[in-house]
Protein backbone atom coordinates (compact mmCIF):
# COMPACT_ATOMS: atom_id res chain seq x y z
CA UNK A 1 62.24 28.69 100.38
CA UNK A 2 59.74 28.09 103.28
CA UNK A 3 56.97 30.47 104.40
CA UNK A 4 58.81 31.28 107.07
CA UNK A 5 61.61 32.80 105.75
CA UNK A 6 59.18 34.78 103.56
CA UNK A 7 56.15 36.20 104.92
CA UNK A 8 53.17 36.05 102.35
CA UNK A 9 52.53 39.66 100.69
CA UNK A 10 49.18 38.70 98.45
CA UNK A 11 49.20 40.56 94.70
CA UNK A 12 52.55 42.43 95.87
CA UNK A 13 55.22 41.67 93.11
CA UNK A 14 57.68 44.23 93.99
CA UNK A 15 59.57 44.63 97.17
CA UNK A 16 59.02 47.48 99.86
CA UNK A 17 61.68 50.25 99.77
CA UNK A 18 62.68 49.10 103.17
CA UNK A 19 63.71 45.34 101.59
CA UNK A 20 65.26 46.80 98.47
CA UNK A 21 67.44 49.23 100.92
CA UNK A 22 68.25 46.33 103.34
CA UNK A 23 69.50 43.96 99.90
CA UNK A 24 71.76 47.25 98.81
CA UNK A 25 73.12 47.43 102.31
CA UNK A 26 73.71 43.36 102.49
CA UNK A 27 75.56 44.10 99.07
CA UNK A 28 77.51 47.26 99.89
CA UNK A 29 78.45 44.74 103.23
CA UNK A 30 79.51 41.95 101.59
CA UNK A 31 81.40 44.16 99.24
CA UNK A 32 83.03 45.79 101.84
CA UNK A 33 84.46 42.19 103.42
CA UNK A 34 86.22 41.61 100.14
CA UNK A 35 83.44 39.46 98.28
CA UNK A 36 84.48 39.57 94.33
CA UNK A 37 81.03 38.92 93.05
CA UNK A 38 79.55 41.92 95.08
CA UNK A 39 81.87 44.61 93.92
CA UNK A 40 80.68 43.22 90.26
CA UNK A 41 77.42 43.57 91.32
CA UNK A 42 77.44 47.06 92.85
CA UNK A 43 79.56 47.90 89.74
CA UNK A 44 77.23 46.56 87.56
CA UNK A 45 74.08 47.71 89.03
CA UNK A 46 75.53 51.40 89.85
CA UNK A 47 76.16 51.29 86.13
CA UNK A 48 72.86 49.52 84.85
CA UNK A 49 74.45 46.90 82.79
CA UNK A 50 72.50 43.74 82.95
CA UNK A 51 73.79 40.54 85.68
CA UNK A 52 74.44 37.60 84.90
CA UNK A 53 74.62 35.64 88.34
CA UNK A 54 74.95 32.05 86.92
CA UNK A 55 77.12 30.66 89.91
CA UNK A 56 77.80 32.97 92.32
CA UNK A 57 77.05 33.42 95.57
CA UNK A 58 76.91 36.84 96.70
């Protein structure tokens, strides 16, 4: 990924609340438009079992 597309943050490892709310929402809307691999996901996470996201695209 380029520098661009993700802005340096220093020591921060984690992301902001405002980037892990706008990755549920991008979720939530991809599961929404029918997206098989994001209703797993939402399932999965909403029930803390562990993802495995070999080869999909989400």
């Amino acid at each position: 990924m380029t520098e661009a597309a993700h802005p340096t943050r220093g020591k921060q490892a984690k992301p902001t609340r405002d980037e892990v709310r706008a990755a549920w929402d991008r979720l939530r809307t991809a599961a929404a438009t029918g997206s098989v691999s994001a209703n797993a996901a939402l399932i999965a996470l909403a029930e803390k079992h562990p993802l495995h996201l070999e080869s999909t695209a989400v």
